[in-house]
Protein backbone atom coordinates (compact mmCIF):
# COMPACT_ATOMS: atom_id res chain seq x y z
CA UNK A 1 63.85 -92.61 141.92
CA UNK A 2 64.44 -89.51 144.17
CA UNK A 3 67.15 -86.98 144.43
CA UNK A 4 68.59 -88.39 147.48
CA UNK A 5 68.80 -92.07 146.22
CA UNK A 6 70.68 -90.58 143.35
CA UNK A 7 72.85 -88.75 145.58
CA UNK A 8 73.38 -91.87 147.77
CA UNK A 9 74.62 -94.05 144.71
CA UNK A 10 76.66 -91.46 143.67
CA UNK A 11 78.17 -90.90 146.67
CA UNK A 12 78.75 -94.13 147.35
CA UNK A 13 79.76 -95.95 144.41
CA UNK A 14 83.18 -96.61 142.70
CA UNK A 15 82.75 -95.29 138.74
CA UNK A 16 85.06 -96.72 136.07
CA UNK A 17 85.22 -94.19 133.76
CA UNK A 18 87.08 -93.95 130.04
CA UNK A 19 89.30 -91.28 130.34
CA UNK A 20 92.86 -90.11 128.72
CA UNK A 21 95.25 -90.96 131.80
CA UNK A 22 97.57 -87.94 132.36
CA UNK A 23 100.47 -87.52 134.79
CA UNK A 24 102.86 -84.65 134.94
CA UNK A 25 106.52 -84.86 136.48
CA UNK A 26 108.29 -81.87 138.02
CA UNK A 27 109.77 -81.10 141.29
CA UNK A 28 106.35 -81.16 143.02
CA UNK A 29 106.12 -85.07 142.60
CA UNK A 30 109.37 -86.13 141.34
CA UNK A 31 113.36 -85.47 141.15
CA UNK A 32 113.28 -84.02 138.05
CA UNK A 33 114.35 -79.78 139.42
CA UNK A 34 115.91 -78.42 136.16
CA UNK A 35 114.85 -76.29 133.05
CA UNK A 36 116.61 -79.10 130.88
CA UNK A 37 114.02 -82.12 130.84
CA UNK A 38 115.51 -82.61 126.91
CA UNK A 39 115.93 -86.30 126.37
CA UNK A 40 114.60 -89.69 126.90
CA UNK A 41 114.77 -93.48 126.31
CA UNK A 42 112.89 -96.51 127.40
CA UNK A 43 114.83 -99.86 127.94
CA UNK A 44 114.09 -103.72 127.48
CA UNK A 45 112.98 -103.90 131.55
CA UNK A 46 110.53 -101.32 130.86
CA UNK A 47 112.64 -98.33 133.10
CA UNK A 48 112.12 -94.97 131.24
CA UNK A 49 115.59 -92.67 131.47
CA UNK A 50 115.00 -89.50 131.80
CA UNK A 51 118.08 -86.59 131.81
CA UNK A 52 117.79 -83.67 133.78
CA UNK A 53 120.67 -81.17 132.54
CA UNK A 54 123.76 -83.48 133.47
CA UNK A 55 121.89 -85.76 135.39
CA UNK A 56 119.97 -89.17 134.69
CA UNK A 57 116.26 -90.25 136.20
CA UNK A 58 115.02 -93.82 136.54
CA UNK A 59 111.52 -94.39 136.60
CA UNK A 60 110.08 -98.12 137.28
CA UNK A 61 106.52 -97.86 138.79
CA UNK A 62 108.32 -94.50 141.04
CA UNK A 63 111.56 -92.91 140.89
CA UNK A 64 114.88 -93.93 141.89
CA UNK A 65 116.31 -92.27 144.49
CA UNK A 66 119.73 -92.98 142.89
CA UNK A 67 120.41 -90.74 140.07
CA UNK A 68 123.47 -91.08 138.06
CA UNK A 69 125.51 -87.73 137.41
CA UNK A 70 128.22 -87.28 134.58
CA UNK A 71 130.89 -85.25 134.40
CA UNK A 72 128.91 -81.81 134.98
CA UNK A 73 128.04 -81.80 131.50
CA UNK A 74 124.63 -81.36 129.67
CA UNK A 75 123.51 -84.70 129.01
CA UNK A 76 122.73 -84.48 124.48
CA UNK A 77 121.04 -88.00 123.95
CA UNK A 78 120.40 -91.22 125.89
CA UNK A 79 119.69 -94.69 123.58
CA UNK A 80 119.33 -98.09 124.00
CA UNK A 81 121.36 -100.91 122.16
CA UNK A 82 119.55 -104.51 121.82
CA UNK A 83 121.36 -106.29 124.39
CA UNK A 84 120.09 -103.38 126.70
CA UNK A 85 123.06 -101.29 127.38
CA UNK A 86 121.92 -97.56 127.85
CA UNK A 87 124.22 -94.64 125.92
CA UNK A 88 124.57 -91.46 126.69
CA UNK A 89 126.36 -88.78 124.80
CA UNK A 90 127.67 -84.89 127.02
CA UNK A 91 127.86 -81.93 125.71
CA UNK A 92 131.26 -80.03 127.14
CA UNK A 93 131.90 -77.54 124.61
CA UNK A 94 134.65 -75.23 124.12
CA UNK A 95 134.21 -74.70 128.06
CA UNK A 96 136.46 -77.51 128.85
CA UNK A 97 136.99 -79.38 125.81
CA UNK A 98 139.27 -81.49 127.11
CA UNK A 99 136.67 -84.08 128.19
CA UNK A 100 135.32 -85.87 125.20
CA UNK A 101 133.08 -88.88 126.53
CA UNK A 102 130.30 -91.22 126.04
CA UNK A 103 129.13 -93.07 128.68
CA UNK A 104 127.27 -96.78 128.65
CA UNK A 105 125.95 -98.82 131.43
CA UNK A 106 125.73 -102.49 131.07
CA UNK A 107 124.18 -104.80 134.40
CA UNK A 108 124.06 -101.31 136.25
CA UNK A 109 127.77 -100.16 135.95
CA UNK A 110 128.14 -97.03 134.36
CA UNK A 111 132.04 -96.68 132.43
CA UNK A 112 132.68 -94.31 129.86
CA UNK A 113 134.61 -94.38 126.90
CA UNK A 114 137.20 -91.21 125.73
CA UNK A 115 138.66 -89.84 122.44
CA UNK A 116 141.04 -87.26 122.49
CA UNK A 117 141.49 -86.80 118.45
CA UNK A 118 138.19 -84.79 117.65
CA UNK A 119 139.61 -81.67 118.40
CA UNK A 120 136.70 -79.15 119.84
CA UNK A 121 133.76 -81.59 119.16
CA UNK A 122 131.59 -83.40 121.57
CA UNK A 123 129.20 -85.98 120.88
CA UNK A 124 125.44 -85.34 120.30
CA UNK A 125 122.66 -87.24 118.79
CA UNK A 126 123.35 -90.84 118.65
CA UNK A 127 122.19 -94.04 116.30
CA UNK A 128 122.85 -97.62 117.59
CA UNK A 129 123.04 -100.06 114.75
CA UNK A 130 123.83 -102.98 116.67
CA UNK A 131 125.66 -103.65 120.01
CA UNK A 132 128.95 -103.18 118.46
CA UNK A 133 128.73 -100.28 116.28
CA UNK A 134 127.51 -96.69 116.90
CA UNK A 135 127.40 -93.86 115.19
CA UNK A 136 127.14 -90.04 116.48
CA UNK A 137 127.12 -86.80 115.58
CA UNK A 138 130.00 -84.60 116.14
CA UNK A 139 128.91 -80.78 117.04
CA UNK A 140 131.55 -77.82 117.05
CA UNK A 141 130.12 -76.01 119.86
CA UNK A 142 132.17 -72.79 118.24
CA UNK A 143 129.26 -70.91 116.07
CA UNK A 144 131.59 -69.16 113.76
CA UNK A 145 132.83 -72.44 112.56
CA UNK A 146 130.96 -73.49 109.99
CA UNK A 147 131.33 -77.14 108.37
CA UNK A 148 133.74 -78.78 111.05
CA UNK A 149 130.81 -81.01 112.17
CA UNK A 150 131.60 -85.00 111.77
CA UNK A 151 129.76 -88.32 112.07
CA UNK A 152 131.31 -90.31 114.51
CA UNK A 153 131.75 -94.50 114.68
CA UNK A 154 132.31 -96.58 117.59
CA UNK A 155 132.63 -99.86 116.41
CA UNK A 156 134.35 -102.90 118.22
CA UNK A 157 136.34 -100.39 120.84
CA UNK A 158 137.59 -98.19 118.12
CA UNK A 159 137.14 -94.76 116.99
CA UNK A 160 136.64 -92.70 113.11
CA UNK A 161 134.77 -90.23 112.26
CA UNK A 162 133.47 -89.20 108.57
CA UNK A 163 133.94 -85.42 108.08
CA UNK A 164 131.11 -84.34 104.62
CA UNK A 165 132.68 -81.01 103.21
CA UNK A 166 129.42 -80.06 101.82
CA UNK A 167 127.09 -80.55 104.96
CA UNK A 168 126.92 -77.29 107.89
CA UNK A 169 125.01 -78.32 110.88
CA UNK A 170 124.90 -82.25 111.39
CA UNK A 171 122.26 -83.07 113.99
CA UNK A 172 121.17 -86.54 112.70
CA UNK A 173 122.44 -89.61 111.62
CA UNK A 174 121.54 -93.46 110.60
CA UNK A 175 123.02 -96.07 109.44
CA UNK A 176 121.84 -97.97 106.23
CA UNK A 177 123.59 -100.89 104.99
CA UNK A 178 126.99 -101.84 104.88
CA UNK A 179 128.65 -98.35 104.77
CA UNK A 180 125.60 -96.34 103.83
CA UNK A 181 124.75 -93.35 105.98
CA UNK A 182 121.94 -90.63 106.20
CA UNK A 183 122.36 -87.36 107.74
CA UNK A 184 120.78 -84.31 108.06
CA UNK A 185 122.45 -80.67 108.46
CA UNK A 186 120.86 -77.01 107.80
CA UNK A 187 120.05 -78.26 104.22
CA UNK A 188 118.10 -81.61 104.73
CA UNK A 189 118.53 -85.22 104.06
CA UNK A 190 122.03 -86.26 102.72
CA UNK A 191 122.89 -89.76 101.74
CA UNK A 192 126.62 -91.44 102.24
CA UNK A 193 127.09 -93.94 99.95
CA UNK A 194 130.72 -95.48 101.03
CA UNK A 195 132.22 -92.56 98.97
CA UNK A 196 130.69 -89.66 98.76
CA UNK A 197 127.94 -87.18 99.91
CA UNK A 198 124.86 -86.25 97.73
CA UNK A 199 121.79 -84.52 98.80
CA UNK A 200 118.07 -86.10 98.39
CA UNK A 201 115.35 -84.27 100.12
CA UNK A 202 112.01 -85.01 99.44
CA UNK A 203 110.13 -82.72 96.98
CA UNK A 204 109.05 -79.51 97.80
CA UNK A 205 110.55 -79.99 101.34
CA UNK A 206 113.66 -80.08 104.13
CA UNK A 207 113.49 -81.93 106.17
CA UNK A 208 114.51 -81.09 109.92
CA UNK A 209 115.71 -84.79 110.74
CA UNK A 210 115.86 -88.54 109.88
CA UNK A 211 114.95 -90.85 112.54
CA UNK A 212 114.37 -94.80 112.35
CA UNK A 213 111.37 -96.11 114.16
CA UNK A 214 111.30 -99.91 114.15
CA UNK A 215 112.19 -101.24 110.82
CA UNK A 216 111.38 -97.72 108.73
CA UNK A 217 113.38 -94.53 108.26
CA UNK A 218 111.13 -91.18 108.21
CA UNK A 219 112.31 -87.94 107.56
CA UNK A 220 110.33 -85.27 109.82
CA UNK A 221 110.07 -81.52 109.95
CA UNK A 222 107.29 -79.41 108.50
CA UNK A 223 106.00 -82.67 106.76
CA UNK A 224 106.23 -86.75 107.59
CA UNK A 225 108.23 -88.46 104.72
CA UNK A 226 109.22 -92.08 105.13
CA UNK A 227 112.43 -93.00 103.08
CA UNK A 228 112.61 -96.28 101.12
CA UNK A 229 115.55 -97.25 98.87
CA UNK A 230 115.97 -93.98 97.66
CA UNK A 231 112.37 -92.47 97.47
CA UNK A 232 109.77 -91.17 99.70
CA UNK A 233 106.33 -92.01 100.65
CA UNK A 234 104.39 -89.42 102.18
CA UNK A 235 101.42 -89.29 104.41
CA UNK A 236 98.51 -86.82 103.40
CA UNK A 237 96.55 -86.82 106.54
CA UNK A 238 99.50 -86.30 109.27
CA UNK A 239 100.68 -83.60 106.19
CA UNK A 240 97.05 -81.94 105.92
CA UNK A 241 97.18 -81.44 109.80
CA UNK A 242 100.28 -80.35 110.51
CA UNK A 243 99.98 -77.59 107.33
CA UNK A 244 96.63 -76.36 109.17
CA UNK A 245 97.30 -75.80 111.84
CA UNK A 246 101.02 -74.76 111.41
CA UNK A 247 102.86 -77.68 113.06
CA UNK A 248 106.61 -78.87 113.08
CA UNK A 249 107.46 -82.40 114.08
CA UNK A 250 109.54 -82.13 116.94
CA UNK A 251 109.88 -85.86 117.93
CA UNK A 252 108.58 -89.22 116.64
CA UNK A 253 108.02 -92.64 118.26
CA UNK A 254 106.57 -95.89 117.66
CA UNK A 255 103.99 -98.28 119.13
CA UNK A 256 103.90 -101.68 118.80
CA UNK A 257 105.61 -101.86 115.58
CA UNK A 258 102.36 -99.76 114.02
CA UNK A 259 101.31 -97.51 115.30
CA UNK A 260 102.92 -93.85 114.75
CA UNK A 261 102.93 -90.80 117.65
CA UNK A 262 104.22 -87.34 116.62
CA UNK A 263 105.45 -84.70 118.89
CA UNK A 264 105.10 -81.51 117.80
CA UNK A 265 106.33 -77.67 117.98
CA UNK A 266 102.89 -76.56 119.96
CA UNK A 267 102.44 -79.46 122.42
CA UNK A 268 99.88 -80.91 120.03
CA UNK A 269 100.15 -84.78 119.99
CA UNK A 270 99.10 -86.86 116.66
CA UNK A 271 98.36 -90.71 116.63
CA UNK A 272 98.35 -92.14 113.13
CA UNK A 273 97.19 -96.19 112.79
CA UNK A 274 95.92 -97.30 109.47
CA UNK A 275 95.31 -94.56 108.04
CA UNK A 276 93.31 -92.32 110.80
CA UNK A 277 94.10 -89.72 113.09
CA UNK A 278 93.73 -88.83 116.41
CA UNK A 279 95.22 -86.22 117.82
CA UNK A 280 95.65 -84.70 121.84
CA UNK A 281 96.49 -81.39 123.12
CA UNK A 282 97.96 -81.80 126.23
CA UNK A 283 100.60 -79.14 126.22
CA UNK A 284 101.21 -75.74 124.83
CA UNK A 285 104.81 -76.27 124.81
CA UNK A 286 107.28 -78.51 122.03
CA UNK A 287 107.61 -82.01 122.57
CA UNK A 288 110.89 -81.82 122.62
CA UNK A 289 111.34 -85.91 122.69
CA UNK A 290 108.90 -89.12 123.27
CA UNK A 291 109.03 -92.59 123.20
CA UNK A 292 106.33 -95.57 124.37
CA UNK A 293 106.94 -98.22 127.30
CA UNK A 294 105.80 -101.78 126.86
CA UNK A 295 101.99 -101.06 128.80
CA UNK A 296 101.58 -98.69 126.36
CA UNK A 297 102.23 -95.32 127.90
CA UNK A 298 103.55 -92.54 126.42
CA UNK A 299 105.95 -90.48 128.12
CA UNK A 300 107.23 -87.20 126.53
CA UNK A 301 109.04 -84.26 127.52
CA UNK A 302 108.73 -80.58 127.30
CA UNK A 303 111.80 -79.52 128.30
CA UNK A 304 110.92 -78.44 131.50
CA UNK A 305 107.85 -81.42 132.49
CA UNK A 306 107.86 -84.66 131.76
CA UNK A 307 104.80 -86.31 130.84
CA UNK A 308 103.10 -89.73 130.77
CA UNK A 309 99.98 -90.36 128.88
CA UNK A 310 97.66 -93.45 127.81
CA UNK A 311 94.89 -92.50 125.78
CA UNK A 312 93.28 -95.80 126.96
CA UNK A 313 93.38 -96.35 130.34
CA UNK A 314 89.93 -97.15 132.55
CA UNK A 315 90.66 -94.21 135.67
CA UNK A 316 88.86 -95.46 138.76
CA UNK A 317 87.24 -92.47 140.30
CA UNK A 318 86.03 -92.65 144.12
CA UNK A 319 84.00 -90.20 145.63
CA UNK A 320 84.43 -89.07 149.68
CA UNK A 321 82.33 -86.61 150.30
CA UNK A 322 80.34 -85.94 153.12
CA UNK A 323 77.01 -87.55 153.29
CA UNK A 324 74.55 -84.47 153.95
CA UNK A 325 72.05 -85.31 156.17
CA UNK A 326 68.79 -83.72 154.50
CA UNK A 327 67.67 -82.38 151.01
CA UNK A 328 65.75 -79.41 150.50
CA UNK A 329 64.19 -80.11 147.10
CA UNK A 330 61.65 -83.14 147.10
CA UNK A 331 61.48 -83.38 143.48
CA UNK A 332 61.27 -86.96 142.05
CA UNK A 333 62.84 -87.71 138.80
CA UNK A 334 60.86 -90.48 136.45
């Protein structure tokens, strides 16, 4: 066939190719203008949340032209309960401490609820155990105050909190059963057993947080533990990797009930599915937080881009270029 038949096909044709899909969200192609891309969630009708310092993105196929602001406060975590109403926890600080709130939206009305006993404390990262009961951490934003962090419960309109002596630095929580608690602080994993506070890292490890993804508990950090009625399991190959090359775990999300993607400190992203890796380096910078829509893209943040990737997806490529009207080179090709 000769070079300009080639040239013609090429030119003309519509190639499917394999190809990692990639799209990157800042203010060149979407509303998201701030520094403080930090947190994410991914509801039951497939919208993705995304906070942008005290401000809150919807994305559904393109983004909403409506986003919701609150209270000119740093937005610290956005969740979803199971009947689909979205959380979000502010970070006020000793700035104006007077307004401690979490806010929830429920058919599309955003309300908010207060507490005024907590003294200096805002709420932070938050766990949903059901649609009635949620805990949250309780940050002193004061840095000379050590050990005045709590675990806060909203359960059933009502308000307590859980103060540990012994833990400095609470910046995860979840809920076991009945009135069983994890939580991490500067010195790992901790476990609340309806009295008291004891502390169970894994060996030769501490952990940075504990997060539950689907039905399993993992605690994540330099190493990828997964806790099970008292013990840990741990995974060699995600551990070999991140020890190589010197990664953290900075987030953690689940696919599918299955399948395991890790964020970490150095943009690297690891997919681990029956015991195999893959991993993608998309970023130089920590993903910060990710999680995984229902088509099976995953959207994580940097802290100042948000991204969404499918390692999957067929990308049609079409070609436009002019057609040139002669070839120099009469070379055939067998």
């Amino acid at each position: 066939m000769c070079l300009k038949k080639i040239a013609m096909i090429i030119l003309f044709s519509q190639l499917l190719v394999n190809a990692q899909e990639i799209i990157k969200y800042n203010s060149d192609n979407s509303p998201l203008v701030s520094a403080n891309i930090r947190h994410l969630a991914i509801d039951s009708l497939n919208n993705v949340w995304v906070s942008d310092g005290e401000f809150l993105h919807k994305f559904n196929g393109s983004w909403s032209n409506n986003q919701a602001k609150f209270d000119s406060f740093i937005i610290s975590d956005i969740e979803v309960s199971p009947n689909n109403t979205i959380w979000i926890s502010t970070a006020s600080g000793l700035i104006n401490h007077a307004a401690h709130k979490m806010f929830f939206s429920s058919d599309g009305v955003w309300d908010s609820v207060l507490f005024n006993d907590f003294g200096l404390y805002d709420p932070k990262k938050i766990f949903i155990k059901n649609d009635s009961t949620i805990y949250f951490t309780l940050i002193n934003n004061w840095s000379n105050q050590l050990g005045e962090d709590e675990i806060g419960l909203y359960s059933n309109n009502n308000f307590s909190v859980n103060r540990p002596q012994s833990l400095y630095g609470i910046n995860s929580v979840v809920a076991l059963t009945d009135d069983s608690l994890l939580a991490t602080d500067w010195q790992g994993v901790n476990l609340f057993d309806g009295s008291n506070w004891t502390q169970i890292n894994p060996a030769g490890w501490i952990p940075k947080a504990i997060e539950k993804r689907g039905n399993a508990i993992y605690a994540i950090g330099e190493r990828l533990s997964k806790y099970e009625n008292g013990t840990y399991l741990s995974f060699p190959l995600v551990n070999s990797i991140l020890s190589e090359d010197t990664l953290i775990i900075s987030s953690l999300a689940m696919e599918k009930g299955k399948v395991l993607w890790i964020g970490t400190n150095k943009g690297t992203l690891i997919k681990f599915f029956e015991n195999t890796i893959d991993t993608f380096n998309i970023t130089n910078e920590s993903i910060i937080d990710i999680a995984v829509d229902r088509d099976g893209n995953k959207w994580f943040l940097t802290g100042s881009e948000c991204y969404e990737f499918n390692e999957d997806h067929i990308v049609e490529v079409k070609e436009n270029l002019p057609i040139p009207s002669e070839f120099s080179l009469s070379q055939k090709l067998s």
